[in-house]
N, C-alpha and C. Protein backbone atom coordinates (compact mmCIF):
# COMPACT_ATOMS: atom_id res chain seq x y z
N UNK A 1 4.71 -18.09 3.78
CA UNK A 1 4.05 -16.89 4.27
C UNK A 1 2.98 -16.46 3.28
N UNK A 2 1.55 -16.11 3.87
CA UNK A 2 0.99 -15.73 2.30
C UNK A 2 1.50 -14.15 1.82
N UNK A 3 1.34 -14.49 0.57
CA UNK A 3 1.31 -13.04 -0.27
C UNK A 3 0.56 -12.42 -0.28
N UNK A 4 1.02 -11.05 -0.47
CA UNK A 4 -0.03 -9.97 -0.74
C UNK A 4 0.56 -8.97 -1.66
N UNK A 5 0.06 -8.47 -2.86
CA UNK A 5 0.38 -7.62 -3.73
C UNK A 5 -0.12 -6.24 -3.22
N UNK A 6 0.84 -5.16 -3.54
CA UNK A 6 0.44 -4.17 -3.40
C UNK A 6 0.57 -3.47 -4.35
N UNK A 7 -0.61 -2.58 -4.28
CA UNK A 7 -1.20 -1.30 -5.14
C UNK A 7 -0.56 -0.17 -5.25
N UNK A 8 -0.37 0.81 -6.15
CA UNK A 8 -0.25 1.72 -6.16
C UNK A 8 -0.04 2.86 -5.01
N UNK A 9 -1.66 2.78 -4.63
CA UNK A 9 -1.89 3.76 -3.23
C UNK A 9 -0.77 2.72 -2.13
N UNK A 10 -1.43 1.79 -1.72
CA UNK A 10 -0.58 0.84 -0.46
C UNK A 10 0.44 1.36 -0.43
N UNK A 11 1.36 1.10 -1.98
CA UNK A 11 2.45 1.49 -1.66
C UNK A 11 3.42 2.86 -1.09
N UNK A 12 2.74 3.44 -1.85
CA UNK A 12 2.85 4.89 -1.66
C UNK A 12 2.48 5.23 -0.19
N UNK A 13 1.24 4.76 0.13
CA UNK A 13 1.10 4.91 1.36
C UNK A 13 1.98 4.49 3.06
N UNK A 14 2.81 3.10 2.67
CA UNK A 14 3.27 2.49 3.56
C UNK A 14 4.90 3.17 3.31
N UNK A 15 4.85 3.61 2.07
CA UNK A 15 6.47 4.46 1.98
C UNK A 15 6.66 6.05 2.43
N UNK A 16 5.15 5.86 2.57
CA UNK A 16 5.25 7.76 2.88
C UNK A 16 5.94 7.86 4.25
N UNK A 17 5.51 6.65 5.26
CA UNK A 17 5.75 6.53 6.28
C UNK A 17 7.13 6.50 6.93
N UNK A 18 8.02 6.73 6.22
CA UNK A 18 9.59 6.88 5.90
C UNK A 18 9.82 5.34 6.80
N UNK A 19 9.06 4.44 7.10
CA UNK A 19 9.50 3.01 7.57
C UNK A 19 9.07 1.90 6.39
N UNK A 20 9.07 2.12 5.34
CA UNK A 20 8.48 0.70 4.24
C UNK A 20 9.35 0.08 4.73
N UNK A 21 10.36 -0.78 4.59
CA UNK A 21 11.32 -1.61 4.65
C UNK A 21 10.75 -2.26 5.71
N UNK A 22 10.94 -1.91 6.69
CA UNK A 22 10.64 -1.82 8.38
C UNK A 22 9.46 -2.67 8.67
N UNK A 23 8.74 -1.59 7.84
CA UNK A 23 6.94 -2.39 8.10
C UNK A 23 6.19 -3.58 7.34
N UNK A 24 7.17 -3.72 6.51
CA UNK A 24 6.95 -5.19 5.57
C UNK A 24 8.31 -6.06 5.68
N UNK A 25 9.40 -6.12 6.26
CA UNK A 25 10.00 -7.05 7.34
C UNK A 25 9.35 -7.65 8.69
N UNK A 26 8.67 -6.75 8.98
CA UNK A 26 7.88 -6.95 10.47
C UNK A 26 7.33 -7.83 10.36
N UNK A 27 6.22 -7.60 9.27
CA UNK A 27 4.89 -8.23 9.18
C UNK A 27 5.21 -9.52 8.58
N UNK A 28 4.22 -10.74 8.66
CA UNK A 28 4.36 -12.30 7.77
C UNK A 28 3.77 -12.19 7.02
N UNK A 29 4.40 -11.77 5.95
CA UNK A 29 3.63 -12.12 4.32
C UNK A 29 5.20 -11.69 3.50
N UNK A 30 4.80 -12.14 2.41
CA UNK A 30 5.78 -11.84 1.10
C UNK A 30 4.86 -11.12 0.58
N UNK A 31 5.52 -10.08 0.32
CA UNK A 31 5.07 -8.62 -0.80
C UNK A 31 5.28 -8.69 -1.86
N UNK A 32 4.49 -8.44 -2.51
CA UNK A 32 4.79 -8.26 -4.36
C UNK A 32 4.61 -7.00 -4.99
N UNK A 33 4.87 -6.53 -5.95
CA UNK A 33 5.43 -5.57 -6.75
C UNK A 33 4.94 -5.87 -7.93
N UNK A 34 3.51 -5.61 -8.39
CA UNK A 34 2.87 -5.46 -9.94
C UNK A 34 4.28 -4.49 -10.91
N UNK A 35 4.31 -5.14 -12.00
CA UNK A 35 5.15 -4.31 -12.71
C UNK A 35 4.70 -3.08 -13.20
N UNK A 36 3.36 -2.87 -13.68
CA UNK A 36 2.37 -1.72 -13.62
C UNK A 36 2.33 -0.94 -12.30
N UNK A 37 2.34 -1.52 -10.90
CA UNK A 37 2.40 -0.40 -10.19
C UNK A 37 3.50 0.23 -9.64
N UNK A 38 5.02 -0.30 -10.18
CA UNK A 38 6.19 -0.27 -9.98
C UNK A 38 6.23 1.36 -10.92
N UNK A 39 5.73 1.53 -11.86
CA UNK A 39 5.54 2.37 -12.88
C UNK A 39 4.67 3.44 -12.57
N UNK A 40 3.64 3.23 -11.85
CA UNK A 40 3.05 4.10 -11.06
C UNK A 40 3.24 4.63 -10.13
N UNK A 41 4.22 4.47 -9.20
CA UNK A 41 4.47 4.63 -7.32
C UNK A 41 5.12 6.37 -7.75
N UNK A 42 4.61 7.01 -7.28
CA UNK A 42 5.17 8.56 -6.74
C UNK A 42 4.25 8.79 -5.65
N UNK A 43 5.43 9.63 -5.29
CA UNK A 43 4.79 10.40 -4.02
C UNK A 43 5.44 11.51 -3.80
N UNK A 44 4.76 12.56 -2.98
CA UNK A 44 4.86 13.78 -2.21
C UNK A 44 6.51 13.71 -1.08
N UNK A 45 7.00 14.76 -1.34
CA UNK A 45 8.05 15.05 -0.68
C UNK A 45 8.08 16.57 0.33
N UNK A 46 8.81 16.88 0.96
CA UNK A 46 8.72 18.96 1.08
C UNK A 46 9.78 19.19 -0.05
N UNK A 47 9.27 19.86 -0.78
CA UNK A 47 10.44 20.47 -1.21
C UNK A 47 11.36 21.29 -0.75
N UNK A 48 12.56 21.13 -1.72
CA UNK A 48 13.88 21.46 -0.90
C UNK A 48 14.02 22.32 -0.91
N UNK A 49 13.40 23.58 -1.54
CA UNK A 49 14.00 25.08 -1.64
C UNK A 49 12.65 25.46 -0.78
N UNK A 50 11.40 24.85 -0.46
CA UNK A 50 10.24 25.32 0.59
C UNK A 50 9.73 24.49 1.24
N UNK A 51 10.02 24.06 1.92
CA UNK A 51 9.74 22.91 2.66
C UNK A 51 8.14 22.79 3.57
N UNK A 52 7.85 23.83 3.30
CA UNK A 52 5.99 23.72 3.32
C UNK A 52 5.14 23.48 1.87
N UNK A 53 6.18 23.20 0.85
CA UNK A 53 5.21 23.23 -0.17
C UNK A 53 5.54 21.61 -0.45
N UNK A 54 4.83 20.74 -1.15
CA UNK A 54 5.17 19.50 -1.33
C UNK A 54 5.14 19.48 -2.80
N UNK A 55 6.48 18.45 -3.32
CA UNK A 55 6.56 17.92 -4.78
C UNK A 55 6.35 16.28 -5.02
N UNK A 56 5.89 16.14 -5.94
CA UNK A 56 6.24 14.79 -6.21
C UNK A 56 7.34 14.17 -6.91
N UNK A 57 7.49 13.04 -6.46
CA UNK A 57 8.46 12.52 -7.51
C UNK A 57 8.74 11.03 -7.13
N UNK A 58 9.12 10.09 -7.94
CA UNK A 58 9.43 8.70 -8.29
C UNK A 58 9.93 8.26 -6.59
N UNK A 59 9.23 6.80 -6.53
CA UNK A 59 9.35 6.52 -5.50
C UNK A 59 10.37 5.74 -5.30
N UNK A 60 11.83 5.87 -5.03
CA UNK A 60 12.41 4.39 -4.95
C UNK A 60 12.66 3.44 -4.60
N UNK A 61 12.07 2.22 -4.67
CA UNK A 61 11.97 0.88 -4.23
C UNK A 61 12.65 -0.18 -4.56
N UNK A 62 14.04 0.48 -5.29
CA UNK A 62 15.10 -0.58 -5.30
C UNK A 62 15.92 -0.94 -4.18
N UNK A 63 16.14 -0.62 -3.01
CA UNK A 63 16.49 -0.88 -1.78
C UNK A 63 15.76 -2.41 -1.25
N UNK A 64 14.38 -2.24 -1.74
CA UNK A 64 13.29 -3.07 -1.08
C UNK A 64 13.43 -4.45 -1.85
N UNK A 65 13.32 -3.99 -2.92
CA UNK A 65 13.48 -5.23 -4.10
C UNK A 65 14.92 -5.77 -4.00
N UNK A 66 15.95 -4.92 -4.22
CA UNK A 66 17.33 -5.84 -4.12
C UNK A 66 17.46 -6.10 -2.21
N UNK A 67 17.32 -5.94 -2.00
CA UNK A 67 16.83 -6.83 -0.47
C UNK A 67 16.04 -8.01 -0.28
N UNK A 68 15.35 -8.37 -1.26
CA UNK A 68 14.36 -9.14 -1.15
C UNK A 68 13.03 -9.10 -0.71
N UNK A 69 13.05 -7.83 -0.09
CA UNK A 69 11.68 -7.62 0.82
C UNK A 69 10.66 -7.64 -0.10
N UNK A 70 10.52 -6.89 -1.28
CA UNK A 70 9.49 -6.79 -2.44
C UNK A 70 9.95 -7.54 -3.71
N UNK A 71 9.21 -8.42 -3.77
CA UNK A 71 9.49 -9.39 -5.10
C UNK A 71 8.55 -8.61 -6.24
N UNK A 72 9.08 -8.70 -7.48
CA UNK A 72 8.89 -7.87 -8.45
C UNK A 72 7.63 -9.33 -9.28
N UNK A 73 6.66 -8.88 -9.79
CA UNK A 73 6.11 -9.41 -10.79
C UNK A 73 5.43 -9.24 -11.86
N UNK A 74 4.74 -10.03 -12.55
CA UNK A 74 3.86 -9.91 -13.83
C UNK A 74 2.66 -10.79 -14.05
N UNK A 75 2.45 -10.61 -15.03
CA UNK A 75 0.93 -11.43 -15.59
C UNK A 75 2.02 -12.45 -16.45
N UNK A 76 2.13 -14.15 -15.72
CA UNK A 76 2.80 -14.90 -16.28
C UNK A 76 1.64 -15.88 -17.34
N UNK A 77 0.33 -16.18 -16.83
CA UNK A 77 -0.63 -16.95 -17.20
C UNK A 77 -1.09 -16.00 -18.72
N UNK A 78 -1.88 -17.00 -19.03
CA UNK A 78 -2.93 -16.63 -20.38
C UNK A 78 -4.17 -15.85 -19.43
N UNK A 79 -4.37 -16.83 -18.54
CA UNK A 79 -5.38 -16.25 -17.48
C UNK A 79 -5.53 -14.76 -16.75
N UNK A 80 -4.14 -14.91 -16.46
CA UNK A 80 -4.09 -13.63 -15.95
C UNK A 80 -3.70 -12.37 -16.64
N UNK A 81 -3.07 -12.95 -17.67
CA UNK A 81 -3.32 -11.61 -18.99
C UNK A 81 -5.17 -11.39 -19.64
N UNK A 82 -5.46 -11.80 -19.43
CA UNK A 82 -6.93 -11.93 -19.92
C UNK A 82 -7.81 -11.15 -18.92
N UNK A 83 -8.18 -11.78 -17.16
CA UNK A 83 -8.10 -11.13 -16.67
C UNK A 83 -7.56 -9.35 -16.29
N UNK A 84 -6.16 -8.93 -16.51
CA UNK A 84 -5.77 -7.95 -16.84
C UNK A 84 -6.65 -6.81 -17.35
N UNK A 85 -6.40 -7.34 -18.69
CA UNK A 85 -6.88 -6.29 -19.74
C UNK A 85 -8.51 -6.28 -19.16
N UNK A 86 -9.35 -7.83 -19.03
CA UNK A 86 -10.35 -6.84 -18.38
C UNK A 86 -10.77 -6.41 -17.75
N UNK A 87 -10.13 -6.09 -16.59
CA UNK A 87 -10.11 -5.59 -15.28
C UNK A 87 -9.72 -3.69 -15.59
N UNK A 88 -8.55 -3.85 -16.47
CA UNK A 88 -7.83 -2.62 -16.78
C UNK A 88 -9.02 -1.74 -17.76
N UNK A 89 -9.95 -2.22 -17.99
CA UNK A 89 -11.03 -1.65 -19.24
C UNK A 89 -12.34 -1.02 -18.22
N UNK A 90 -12.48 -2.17 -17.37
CA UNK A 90 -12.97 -1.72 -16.30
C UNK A 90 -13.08 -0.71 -14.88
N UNK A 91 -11.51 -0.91 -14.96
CA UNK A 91 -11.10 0.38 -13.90
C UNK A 91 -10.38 1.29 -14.06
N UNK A 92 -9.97 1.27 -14.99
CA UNK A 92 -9.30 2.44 -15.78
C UNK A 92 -7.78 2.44 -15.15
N UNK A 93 -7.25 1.80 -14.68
CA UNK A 93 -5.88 1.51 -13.83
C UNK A 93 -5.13 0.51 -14.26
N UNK A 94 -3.86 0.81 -14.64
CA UNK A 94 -3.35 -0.76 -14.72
C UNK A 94 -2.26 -1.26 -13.75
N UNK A 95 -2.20 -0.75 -12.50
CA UNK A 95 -1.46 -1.47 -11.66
C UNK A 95 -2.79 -1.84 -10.38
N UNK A 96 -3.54 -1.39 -10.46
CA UNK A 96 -4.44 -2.01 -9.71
C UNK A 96 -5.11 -3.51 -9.96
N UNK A 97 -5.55 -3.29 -11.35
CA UNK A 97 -6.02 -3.97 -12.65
C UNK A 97 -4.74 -5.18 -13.14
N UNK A 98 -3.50 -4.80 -12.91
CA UNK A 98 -2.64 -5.82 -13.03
C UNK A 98 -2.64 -6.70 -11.30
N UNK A 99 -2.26 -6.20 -10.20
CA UNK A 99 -2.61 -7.03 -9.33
C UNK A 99 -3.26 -7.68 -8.94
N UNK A 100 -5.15 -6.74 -9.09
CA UNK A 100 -5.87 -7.82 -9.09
C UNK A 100 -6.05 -8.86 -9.45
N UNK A 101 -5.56 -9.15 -11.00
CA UNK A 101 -5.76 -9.95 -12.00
C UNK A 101 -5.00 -11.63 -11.22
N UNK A 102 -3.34 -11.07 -10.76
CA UNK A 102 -2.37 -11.93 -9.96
C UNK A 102 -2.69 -12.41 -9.04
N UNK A 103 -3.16 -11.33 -8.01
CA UNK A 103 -3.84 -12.24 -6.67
C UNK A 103 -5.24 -12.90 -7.39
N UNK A 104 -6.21 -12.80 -8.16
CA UNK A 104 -6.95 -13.30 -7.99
C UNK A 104 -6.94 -14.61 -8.35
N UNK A 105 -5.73 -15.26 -9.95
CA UNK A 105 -5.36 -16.28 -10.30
C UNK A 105 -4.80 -16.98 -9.61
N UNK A 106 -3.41 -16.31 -8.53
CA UNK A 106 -2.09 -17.13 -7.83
C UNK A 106 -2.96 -17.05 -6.27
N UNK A 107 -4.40 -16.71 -5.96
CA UNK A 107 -4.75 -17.24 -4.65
C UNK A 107 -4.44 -16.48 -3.34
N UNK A 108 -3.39 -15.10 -4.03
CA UNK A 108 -3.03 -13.95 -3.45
C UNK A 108 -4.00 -12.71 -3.17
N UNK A 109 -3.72 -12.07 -1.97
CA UNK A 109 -4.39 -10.63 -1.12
C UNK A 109 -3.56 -10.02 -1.79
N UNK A 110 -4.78 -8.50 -2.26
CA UNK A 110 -3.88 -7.44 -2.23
C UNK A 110 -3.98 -6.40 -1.21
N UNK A 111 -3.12 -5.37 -1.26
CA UNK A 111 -2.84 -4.19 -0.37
C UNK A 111 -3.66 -3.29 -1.48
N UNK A 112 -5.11 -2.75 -0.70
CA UNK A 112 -5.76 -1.50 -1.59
C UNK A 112 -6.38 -0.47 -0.50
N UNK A 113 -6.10 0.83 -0.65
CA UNK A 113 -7.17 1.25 -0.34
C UNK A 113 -8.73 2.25 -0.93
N UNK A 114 -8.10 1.76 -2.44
CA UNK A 114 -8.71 2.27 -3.62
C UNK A 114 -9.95 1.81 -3.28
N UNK A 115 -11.56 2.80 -3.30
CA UNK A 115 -13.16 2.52 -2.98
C UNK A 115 -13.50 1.45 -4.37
N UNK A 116 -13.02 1.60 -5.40
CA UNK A 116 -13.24 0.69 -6.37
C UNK A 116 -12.75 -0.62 -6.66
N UNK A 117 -11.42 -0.46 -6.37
CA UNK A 117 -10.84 -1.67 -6.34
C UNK A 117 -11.07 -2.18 -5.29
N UNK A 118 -11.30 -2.29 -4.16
CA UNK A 118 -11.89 -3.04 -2.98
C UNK A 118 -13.23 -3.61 -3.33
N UNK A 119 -14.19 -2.76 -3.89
CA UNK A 119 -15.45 -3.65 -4.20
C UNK A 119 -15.32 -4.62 -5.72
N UNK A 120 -14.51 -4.34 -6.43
CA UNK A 120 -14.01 -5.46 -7.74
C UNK A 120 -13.39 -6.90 -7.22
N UNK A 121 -12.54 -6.29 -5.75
CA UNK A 121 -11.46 -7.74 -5.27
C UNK A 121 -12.61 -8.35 -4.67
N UNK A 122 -13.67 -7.66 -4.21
CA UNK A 122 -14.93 -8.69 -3.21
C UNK A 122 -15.33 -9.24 -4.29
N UNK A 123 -15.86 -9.03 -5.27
CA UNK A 123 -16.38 -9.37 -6.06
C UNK A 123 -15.43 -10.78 -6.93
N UNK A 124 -14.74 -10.63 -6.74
CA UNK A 124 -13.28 -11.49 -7.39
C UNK A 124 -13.20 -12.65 -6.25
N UNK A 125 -13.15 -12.65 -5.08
CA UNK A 125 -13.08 -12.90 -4.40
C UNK A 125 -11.69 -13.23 -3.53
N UNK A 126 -11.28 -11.86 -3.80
CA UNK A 126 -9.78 -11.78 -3.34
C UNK A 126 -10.20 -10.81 -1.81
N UNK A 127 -8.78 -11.59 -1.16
CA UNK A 127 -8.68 -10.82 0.16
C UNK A 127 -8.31 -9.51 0.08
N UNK A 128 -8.69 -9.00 0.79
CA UNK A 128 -7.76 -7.52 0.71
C UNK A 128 -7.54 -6.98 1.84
N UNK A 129 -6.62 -5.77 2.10
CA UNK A 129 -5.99 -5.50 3.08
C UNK A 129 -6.12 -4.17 2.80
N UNK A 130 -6.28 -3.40 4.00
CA UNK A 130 -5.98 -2.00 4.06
C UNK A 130 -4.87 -1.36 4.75
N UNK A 131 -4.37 0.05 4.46
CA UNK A 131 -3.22 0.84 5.06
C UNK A 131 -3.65 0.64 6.44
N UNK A 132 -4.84 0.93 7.12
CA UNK A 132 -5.20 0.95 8.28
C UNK A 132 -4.92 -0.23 8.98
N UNK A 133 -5.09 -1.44 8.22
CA UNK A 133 -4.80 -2.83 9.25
C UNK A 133 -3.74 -2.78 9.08
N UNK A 134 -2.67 -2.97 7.72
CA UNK A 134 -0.86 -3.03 8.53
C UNK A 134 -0.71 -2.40 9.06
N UNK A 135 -0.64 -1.10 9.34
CA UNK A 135 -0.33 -0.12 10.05
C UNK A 135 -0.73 -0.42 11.34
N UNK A 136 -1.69 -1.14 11.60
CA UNK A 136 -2.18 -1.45 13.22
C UNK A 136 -1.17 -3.12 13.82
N UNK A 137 -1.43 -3.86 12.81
CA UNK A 137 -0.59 -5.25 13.10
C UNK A 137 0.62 -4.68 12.99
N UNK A 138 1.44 -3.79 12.11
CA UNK A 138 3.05 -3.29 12.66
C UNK A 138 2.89 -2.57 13.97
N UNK A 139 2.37 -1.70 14.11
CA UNK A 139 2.30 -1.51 15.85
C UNK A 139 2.25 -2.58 16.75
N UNK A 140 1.30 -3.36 16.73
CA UNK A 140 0.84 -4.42 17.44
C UNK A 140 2.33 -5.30 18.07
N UNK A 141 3.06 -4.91 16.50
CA UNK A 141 4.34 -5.64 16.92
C UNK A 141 5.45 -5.35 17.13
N UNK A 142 5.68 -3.79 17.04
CA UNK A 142 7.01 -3.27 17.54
C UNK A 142 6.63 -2.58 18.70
N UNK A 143 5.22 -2.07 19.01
CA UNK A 143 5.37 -1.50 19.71
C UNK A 143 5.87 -0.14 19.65
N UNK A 144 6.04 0.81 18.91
CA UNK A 144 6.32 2.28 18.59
C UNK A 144 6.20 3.27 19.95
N UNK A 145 6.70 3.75 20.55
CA UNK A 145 5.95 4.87 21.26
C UNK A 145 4.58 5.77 20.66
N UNK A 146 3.97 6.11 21.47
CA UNK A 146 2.50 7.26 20.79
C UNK A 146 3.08 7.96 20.14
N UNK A 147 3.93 8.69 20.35
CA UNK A 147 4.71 9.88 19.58
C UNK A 147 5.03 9.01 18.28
N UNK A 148 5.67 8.30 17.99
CA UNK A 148 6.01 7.46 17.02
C UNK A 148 5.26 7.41 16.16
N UNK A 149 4.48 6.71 16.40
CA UNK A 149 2.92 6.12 16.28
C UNK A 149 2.28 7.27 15.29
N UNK A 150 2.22 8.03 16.36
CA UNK A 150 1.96 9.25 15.80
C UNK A 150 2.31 9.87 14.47
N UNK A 151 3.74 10.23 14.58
CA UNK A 151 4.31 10.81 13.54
C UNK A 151 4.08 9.93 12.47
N UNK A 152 4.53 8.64 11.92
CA UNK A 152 4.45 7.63 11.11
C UNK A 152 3.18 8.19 10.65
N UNK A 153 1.73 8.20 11.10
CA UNK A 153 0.68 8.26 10.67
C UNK A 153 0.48 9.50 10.01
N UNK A 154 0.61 10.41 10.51
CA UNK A 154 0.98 11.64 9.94
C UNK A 154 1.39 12.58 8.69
N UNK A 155 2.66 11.33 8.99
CA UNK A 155 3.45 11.14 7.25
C UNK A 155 2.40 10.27 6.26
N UNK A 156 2.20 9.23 6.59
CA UNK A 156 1.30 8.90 5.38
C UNK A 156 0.10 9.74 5.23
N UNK A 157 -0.71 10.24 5.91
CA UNK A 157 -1.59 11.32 5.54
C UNK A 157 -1.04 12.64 5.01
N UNK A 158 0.04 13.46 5.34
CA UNK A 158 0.68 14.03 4.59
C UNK A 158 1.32 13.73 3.33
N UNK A 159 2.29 12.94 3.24
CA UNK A 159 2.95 12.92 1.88
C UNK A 159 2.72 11.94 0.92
N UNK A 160 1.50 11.14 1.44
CA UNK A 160 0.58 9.93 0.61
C UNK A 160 -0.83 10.63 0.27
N UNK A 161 -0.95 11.76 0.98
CA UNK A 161 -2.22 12.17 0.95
C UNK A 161 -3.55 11.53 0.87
N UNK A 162 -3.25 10.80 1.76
CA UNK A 162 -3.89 9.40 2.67
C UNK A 162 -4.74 9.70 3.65
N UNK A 163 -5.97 10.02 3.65
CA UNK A 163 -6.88 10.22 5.47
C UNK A 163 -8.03 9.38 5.18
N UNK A 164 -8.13 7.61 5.93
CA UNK A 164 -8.71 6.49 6.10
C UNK A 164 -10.21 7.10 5.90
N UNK A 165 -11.19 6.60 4.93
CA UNK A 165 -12.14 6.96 4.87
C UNK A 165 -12.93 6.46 6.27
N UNK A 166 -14.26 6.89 6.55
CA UNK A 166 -15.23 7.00 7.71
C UNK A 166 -15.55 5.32 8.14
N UNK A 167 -15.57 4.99 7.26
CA UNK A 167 -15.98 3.21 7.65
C UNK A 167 -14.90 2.06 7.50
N UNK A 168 -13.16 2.86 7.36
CA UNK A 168 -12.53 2.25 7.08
C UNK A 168 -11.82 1.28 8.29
N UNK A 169 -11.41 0.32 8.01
CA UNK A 169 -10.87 -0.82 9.07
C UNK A 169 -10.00 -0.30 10.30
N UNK A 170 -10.15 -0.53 11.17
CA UNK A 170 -9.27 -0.03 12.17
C UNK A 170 -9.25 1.86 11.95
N UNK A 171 -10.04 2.27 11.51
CA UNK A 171 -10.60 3.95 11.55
C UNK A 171 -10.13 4.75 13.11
N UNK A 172 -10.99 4.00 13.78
CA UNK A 172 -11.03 4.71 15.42
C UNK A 172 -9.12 4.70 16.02
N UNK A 173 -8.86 3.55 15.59
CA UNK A 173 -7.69 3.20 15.78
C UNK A 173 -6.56 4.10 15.46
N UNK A 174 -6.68 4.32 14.36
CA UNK A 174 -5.88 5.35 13.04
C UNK A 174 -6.03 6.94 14.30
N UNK A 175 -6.87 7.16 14.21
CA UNK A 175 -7.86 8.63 14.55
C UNK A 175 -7.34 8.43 16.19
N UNK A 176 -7.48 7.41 17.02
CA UNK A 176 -6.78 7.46 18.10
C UNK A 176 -5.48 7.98 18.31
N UNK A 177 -4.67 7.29 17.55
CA UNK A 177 -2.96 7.07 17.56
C UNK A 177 -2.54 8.02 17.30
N UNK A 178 -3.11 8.85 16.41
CA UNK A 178 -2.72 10.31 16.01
C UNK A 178 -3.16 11.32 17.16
N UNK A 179 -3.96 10.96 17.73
CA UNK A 179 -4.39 12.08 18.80
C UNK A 179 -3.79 11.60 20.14
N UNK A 180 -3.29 10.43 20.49
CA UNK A 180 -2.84 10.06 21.67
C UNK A 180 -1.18 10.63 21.45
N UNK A 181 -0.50 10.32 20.16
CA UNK A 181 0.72 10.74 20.30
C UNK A 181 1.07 12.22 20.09
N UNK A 182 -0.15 12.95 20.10
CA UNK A 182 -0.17 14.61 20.44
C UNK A 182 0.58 14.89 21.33
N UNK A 183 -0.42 13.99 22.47
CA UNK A 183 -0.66 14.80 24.08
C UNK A 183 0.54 14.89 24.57
């Protein structure tokens, strides 16, 4: 299956959706887990004593990993430690800056929807993937109700604080699904 590493945001983003597990079982690829962005992943919750106000806190993805669904990794090469650091000097990130470095050596896509790191992976010449396309190929394949559909999207724009920029992949799509599972 090919791989795809995910980022920071991705992740956060596809967990906000209270289906991660779900939506990277669905899909054909093996997921990876930068050890840098394993270190980075928080996200937005309601909090429990106000449940209109949102907190953050540590995301946990040991469910995913001791399941197998998310394989955990690192910078094993000389190459890709090298890479790394200068990627990480460059973007000021090091779980972005660590994935890139992996997919770009091991031939691997990452999951970004970071405006910077998307034009570094073109430049790299790594594939990349946005929240907007899994999110459309997991529909594609379970099939969700609109309402569903809906809500899921919702949550990642809420508690990922996630809203697909104007030219982003499958945009209309995103902006549909949310307004069809209103009505």
């Amino acid at each position: 299956m090919p791989a795809v590493i995910l980022d920071a945001c991705g992740t956060l983003n596809l967990f906000a959706s209270g289906q991660f597990v779900t939506i990277l079982t669905t899909l054909p690829n093996d997921w990876y887990l930068p050890a840098a962005v394993k270190k980075e992943s928080q996200y937005c919750q309601p909090d429990p004593d106000d449940p209109e106000k949102l907190v953050i806190v540590p995301i946990d993805l040991h469910p995913a990993i001791n399941d197998g669904v998310l394989i955990q990794c690192d910078c094993e090469s000389d190459a890709e430690t090298e890479l790394y650091v200068q990627l990480a000097a460059r973007i000021g990130d090091d779980g972005e800056s660590m994935g890139l470095a992996i997919a770009k050596c091991r031939g691997w896509s990452v999951l970004t929807d970071d405006k910077k790191a998307r034009k570094i992976a073109r430049e790299l010449g790594v594939s990349v993937m946005a929240t907007t396309e899994v999110m459309k190929q997991w529909a594609e394949i379970v099939k969700p109700s609109a309402a569903e559909l809906s809500t899921l999207l919702k949550a990642i724009e809420r508690f990922a604080n996630y809203i697909p920029a104007r030219g982003a992949v499958n945009i209309d799509w995103w902006v549909d699904s949310i307004k069809t599972g209103e009505d």
